[in-house]
Protein backbone atom coordinates (compact mmCIF):
# COMPACT_ATOMS: atom_id res chain seq x y z
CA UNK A 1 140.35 86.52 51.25
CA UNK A 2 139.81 83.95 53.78
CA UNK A 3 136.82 81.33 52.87
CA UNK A 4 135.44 79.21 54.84
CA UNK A 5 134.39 75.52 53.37
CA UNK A 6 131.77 76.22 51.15
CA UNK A 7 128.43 74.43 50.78
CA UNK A 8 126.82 72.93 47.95
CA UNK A 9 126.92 75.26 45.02
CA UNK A 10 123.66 76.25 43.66
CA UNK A 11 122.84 77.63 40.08
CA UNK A 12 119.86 78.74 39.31
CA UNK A 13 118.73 80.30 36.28
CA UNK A 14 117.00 83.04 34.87
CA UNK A 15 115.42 84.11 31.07
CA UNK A 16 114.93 87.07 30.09
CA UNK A 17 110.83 88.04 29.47
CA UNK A 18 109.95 88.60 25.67
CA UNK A 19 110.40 91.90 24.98
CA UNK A 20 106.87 92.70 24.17
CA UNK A 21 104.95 90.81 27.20
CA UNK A 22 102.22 93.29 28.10
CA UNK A 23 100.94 90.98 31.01
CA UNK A 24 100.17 93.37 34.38
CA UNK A 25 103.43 93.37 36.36
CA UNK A 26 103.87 93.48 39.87
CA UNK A 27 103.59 97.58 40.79
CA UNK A 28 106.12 99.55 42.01
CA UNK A 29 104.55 101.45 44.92
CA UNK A 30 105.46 105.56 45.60
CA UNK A 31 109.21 106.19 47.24
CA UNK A 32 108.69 107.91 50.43
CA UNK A 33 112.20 109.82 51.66
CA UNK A 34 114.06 108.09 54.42
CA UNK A 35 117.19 110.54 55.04
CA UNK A 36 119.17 112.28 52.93
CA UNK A 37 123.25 113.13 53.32
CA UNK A 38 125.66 115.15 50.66
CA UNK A 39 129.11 114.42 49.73
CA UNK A 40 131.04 117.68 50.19
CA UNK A 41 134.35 118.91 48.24
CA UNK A 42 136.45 116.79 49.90
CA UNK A 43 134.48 113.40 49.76
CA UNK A 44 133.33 113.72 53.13
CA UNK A 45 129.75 112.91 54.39
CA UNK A 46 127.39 114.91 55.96
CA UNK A 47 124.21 114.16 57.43
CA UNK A 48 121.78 117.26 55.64
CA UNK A 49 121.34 118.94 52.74
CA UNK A 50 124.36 121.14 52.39
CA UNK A 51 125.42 119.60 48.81
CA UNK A 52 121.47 120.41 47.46
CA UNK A 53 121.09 122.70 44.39
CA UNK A 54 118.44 124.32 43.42
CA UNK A 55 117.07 124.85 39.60
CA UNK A 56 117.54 127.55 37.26
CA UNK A 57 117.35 127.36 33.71
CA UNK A 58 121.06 127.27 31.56
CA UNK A 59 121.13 130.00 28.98
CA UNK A 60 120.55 128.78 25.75
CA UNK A 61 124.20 129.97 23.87
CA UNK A 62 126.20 128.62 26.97
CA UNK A 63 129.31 126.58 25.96
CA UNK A 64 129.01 123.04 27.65
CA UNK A 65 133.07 123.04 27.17
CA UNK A 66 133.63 125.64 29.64
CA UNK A 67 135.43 125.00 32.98
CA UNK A 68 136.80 122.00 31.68
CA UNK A 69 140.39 122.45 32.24
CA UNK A 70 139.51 123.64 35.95
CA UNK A 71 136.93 120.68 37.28
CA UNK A 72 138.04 118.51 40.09
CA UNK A 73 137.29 115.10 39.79
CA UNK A 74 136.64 112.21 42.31
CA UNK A 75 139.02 110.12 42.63
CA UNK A 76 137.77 106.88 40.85
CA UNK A 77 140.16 104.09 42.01
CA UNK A 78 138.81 104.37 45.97
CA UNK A 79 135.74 101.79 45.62
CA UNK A 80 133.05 103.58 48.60
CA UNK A 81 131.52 100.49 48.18
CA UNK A 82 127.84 101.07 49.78
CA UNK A 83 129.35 103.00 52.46
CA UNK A 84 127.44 106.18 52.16
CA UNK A 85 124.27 104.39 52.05
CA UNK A 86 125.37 102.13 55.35
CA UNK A 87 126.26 105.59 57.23
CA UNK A 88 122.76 106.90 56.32
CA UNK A 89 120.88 104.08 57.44
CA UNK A 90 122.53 103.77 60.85
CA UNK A 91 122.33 107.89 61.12
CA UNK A 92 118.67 107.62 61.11
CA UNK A 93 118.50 104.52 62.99
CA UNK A 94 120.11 105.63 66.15
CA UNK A 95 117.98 108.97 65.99
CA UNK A 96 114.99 106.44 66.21
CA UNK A 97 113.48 107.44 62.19
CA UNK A 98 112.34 104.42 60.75
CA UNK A 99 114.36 103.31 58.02
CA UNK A 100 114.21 100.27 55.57
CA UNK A 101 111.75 97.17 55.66
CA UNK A 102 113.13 94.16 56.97
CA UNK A 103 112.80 91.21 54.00
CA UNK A 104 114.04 93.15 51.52
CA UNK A 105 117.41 94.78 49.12
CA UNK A 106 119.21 97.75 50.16
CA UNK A 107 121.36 99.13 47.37
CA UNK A 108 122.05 101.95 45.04
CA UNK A 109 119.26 103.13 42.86
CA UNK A 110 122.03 102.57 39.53
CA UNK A 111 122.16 98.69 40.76
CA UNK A 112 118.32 98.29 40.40
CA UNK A 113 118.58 100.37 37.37
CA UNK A 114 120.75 98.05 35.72
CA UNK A 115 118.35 94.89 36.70
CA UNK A 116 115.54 96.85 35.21
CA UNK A 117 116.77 97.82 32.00
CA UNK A 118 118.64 94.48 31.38
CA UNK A 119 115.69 93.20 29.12
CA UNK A 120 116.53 95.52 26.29
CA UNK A 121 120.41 95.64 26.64
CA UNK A 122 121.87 93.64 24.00
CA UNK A 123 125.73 93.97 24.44
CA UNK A 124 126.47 94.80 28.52
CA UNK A 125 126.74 92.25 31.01
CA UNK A 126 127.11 92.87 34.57
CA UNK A 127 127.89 90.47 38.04
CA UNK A 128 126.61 91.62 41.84
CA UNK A 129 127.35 90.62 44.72
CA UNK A 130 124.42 89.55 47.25
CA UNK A 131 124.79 89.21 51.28
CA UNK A 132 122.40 88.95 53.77
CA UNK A 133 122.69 90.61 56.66
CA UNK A 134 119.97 91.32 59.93
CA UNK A 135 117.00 90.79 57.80
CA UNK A 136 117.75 92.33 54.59
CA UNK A 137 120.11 91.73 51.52
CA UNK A 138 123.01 94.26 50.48
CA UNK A 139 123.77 94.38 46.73
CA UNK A 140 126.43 95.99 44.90
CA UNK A 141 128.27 95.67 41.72
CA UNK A 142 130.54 92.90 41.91
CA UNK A 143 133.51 95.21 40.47
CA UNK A 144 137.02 93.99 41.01
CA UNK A 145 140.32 96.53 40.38
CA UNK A 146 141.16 94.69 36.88
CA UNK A 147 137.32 95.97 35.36
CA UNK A 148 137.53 99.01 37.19
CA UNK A 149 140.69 99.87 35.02
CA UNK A 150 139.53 99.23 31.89
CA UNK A 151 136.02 100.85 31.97
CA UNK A 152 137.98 104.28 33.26
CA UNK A 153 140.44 103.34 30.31
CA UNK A 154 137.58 103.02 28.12
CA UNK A 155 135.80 106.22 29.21
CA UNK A 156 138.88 108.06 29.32
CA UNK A 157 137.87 108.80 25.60
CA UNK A 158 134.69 110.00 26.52
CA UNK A 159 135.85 112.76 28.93
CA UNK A 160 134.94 115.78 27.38
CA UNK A 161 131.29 114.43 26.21
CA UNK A 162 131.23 113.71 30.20
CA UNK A 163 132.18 117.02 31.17
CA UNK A 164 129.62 118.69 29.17
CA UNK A 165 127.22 116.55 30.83
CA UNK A 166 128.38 118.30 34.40
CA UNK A 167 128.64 121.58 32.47
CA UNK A 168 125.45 121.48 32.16
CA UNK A 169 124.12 120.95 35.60
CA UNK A 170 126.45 123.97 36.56
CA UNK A 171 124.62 126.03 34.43
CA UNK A 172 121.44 125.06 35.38
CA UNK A 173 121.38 124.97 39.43
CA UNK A 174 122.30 127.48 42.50
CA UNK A 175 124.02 125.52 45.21
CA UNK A 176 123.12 125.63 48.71
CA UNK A 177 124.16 128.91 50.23
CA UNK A 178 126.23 127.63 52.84
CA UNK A 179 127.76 125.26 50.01
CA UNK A 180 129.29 128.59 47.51
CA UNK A 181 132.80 128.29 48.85
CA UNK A 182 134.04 130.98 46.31
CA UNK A 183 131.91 134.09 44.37
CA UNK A 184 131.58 133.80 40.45
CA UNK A 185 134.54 134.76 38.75
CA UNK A 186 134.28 137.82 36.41
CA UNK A 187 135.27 136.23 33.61
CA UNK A 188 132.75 133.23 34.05
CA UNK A 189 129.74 133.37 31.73
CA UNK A 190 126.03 134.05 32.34
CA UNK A 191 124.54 131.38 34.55
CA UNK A 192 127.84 129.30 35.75
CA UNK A 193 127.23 128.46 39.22
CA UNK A 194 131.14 127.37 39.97
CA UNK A 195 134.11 124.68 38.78
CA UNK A 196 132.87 120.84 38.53
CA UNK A 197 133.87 119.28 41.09
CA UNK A 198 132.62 115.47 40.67
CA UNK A 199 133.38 114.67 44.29
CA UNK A 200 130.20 116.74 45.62
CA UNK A 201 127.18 114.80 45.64
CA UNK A 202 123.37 115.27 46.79
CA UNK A 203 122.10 111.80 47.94
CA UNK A 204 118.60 110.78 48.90
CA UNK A 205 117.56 107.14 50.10
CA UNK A 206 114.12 106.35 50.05
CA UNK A 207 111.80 103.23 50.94
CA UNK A 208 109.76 101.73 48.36
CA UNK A 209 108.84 98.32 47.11
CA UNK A 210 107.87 96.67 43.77
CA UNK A 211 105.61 94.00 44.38
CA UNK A 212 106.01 92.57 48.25
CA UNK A 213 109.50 92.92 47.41
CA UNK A 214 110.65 95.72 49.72
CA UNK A 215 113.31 98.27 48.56
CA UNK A 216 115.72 100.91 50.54
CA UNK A 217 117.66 102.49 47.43
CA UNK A 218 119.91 105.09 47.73
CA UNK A 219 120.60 107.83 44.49
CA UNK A 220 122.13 110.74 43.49
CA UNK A 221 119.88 114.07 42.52
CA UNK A 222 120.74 116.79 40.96
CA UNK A 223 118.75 119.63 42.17
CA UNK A 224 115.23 120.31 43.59
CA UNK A 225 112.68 123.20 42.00
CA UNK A 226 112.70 125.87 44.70
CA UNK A 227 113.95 129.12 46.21
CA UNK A 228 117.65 128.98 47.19
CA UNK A 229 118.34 128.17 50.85
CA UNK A 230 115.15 126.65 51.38
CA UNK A 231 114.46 123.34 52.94
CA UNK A 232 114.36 119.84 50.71
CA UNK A 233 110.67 120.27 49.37
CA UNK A 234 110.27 116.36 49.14
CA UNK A 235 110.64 114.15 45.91
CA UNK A 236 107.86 115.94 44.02
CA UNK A 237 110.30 119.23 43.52
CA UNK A 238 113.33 116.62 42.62
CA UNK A 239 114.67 116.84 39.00
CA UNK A 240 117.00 115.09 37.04
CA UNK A 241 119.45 117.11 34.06
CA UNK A 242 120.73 115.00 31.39
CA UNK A 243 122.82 116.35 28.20
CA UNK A 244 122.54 114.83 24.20
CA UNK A 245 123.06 116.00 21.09
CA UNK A 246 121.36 117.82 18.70
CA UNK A 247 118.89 115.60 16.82
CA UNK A 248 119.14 115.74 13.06
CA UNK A 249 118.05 112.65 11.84
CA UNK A 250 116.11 108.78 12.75
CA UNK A 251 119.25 106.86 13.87
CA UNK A 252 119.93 109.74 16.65
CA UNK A 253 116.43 109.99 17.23
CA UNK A 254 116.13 106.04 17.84
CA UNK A 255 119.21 106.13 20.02
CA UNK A 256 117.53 109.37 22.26
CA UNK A 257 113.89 106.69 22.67
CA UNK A 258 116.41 104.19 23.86
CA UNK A 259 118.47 106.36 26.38
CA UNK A 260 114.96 107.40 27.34
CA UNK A 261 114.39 103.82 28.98
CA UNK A 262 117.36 104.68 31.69
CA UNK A 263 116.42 108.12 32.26
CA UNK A 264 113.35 106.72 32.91
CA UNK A 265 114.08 104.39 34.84
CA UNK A 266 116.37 105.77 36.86
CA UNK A 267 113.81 108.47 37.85
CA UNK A 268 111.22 106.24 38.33
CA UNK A 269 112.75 104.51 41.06
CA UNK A 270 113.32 107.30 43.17
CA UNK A 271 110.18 109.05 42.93
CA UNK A 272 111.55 112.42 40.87
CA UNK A 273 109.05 113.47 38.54
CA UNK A 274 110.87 115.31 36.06
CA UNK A 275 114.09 115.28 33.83
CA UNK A 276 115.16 118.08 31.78
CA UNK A 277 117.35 117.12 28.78
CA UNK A 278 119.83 120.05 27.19
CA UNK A 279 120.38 119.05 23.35
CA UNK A 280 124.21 120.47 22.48
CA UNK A 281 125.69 120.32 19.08
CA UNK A 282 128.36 118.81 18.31
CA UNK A 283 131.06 121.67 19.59
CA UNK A 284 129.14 121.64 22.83
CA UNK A 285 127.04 125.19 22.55
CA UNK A 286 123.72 124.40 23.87
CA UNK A 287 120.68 124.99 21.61
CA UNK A 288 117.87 123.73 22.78
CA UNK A 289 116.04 122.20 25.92
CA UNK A 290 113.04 119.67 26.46
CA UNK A 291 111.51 118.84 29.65
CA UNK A 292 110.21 115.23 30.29
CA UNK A 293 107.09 113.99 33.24
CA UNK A 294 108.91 111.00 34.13
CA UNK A 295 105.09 109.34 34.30
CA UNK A 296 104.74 110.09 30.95
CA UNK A 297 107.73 108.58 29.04
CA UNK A 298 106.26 105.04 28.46
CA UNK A 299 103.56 106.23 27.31
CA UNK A 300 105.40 108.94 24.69
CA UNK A 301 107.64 105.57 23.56
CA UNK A 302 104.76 103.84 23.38
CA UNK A 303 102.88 106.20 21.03
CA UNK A 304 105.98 105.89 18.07
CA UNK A 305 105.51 104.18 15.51
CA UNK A 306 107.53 100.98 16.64
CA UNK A 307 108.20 100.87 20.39
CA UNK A 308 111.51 99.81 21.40
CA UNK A 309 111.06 99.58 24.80
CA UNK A 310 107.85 98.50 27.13
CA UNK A 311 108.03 99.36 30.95
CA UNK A 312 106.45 95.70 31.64
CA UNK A 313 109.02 93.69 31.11
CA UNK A 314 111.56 96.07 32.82
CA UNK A 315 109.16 95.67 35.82
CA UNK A 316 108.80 91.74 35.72
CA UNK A 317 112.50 90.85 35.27
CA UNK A 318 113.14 93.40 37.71
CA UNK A 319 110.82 91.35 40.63
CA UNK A 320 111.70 87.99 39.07
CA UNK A 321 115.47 88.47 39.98
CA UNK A 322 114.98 89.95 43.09
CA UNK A 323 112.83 87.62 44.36
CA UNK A 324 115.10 84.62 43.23
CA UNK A 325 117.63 86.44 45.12
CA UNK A 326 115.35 86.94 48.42
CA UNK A 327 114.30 83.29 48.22
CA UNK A 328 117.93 81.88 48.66
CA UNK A 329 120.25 84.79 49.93
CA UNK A 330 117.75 85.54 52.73
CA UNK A 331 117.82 82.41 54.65
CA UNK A 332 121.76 82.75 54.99
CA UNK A 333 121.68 85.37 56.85
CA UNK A 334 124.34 84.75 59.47
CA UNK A 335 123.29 87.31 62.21
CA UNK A 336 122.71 85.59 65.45
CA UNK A 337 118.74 85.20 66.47
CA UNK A 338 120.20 86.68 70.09
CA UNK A 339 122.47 89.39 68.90
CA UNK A 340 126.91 89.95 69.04
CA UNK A 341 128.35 90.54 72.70
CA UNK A 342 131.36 93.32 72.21
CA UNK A 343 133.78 90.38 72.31
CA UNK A 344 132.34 87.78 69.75
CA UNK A 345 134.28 87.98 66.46
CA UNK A 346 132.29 88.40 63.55
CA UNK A 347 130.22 85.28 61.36
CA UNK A 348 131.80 84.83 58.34
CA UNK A 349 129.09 86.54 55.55
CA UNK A 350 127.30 83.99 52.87
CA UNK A 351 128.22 85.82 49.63
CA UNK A 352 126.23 85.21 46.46
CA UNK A 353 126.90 86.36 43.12
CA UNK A 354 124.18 86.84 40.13
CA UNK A 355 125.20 88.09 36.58
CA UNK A 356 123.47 89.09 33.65
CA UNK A 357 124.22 87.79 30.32
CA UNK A 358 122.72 90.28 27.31
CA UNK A 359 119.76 88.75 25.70
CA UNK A 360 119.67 85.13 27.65
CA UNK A 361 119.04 86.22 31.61
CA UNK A 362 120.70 86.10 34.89
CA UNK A 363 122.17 83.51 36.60
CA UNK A 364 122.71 83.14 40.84
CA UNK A 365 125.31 81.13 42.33
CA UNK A 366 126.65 80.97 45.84
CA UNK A 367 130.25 81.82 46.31
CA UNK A 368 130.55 80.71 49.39
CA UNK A 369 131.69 82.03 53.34
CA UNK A 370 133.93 84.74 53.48
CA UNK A 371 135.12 86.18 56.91
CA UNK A 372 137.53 89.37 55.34
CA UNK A 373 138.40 90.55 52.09
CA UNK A 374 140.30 93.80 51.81
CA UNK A 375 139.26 94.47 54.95
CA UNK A 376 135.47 94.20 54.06
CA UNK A 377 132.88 91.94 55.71
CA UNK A 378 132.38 89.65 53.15
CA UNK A 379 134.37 91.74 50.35
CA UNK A 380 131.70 94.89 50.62
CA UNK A 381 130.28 95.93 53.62
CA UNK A 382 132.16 97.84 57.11
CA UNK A 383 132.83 95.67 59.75
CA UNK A 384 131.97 98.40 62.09
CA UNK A 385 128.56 98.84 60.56
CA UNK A 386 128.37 94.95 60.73
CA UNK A 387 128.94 94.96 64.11
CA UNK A 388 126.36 97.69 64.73
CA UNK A 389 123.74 95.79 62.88
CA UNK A 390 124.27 92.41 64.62
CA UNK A 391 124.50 94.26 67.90
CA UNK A 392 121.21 96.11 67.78
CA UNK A 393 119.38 92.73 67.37
């Protein structure tokens, strides 16, 4: 990494909301679709809709463990970074669609998630990086090599209760046509649509905004209600498939009401109105199913006896931090006013860091100018996409 000397550091703090403030937080207006791309079997990106799959219920019966010892998985130690998202934006840029509001955060839709949410976690941190860049602020998870080794460590445990979770999905869509690389093998049961392979993704980025805080998120879906080979039918067809076990008793049914706050969440923000959740058992047969109006969810926690979640304070820590972060990442912004010539070497980028610390709040601190870092602008974004943005100006 080469920094530059670095200003004043600033440090500026911020408490969580109590957990039961009901006060009217700012709203969170309607995603509208910007572009979407898909990841195909090889990691590659394509501008359309070839990785899109379409619903179909799972047989109840199916065995969640099947295909396991046949799935291809992504390989985990390449950080993308926000790369897919970056490629997006300047795809529908240069075809002259309008794409994000200037003044805002472009990130993943799991970044904002994990702002959102942070109210009621109680024993996961997190750090981001911030960086402004022609108007708008890039965030990611600040996520060096040693952490990313331990949490694949740590989930390495967890693979099979993963798999099941893909499993699932596989039984419950029909891919693309022009996406089925290979027929259904004979031997594969009723309603498998093909092997796992982790590396093929559907990804939609949409504009939205939560108070005048403007938002370009970019997500994953899994599949869209519709007839097979048909076009995207917008965000109101979208659906979200999540696994969990059988429910037998009030601890499992308190931890379901609290994984409910993230599947809600993580719905809410891009605009897809309904998640389907398969309950397994604990060998992985699949008994039963329950479908959930995103809308709705808040107001089914709210209804139980005791709560343990509110959607308010999600929504007020959620503009609190971002706004911090707007108010002093924005103004560092080191694109030149007149635009790059082809020659000019890049500004070094401002980089700003904010982490959460379960059940206090989230503190921001500058880091300070950084030209390169692993080849990154700043540590995170493309130089060629840097250059593009500072050039368009």
């Amino acid at each position: 990494m080469r920094a530059l000397p670095r200003r004043p550091q600033i440090n500026t703090f911020l408490p969580l909301p109590a957990r039961g403030l009901s006060a009217p937080p700012p709203e969170y207006h309607q995603p509208t679709i910007i572009s979407t791309y898909s990841h195909l079997a090889d990691r590659s990106i394509v501008h359309d809709d070839t990785s899109m799959s379409y619903y179909r219920p799972a047989p109840l019966g199916v065995d969640l463990n099947h295909g396991f010892e046949t799935k291809i998985e992504r390989d985990e130690t390449v950080d993308e970074h926000l790369d897919g998202l970056c490629a997006a934006l300047q795809h529908v840029h240069e075809r002259g669609i309008k794409g994000e509001r200037r003044g805002g955060i472009i990130t993943w839709r799991g970044m904002i998630t994990r702002i959102m949410t942070a109210p009621f976690e109680d024993r996961e941190g997190w750090e981001m990086t911030a960086i402004a860049l022609d108007g708008s602020i890039y965030i990611e998870l600040h996520d060096p090599p040693e952490i990313r080794a331990k949490r694949r460590k740590d989930q390495s445990s967890w693979a099979w209760q993963s798999y099941m979770g893909y499993a699932y999905e596989a039984f419950s869509t029909v891919p693309y046509p022009s996406a089925q690389d290979s027929a259904r093998e004979e031997e594969d049961p009723e309603g498998w649509s093909g092997d796992v392979n982790t590396n093929v993704q559907w990804c939609n980025v949409i504009r939205s905004s939560i108070g005048d805080v403007p938002l370009c998120l970019g997500g994953e879906v899994d599949c869209v209600r519709g007839t097979p080979g048909d076009p995207h039918p917008g965000l109101g067809a979208c659906m979200e498939l999540k696994t969990n076990k059988v429910i037998y008793n009030e601890k499992q049914e308190f931890v379901f009401h609290k994984k409910l706050l993230k599947h809600w969440a993580q719905s809410w923000l891009l605009g897809i109105p309904t998640i389907e959740v398969g309950f397994r058992d604990d060998a992985g047969i699949l008994k039963s199913q329950r479908e959930f109006e995103t809308i709705k969810i808040p107001r089914f926690i709210a209804s139980l006896p005791n709560p343990i979640w509110h959607p308010a304070p999600a929504h007020h820590f959620l503009y609190s931090v971002l706004d911090l972060v707007l108010k002093h990442v924005l103004p560092t912004d080191p694109a030149p006013p007149q635009g790059l010539t082809q020659d000019e070497p890049l500004p070094p980028a401002d980089v700003w860091r904010f982490s959460f610390v379960p059940r206090r709040g989230c503190e921001l601190y500058h880091v300070g100018h950084v030209e390169s870092e692993d080849g990154r602008w700043g540590g995170v974004l493309p130089p060629d996409y840097v250059r593009w943005r500072m050039r368009k100006r």
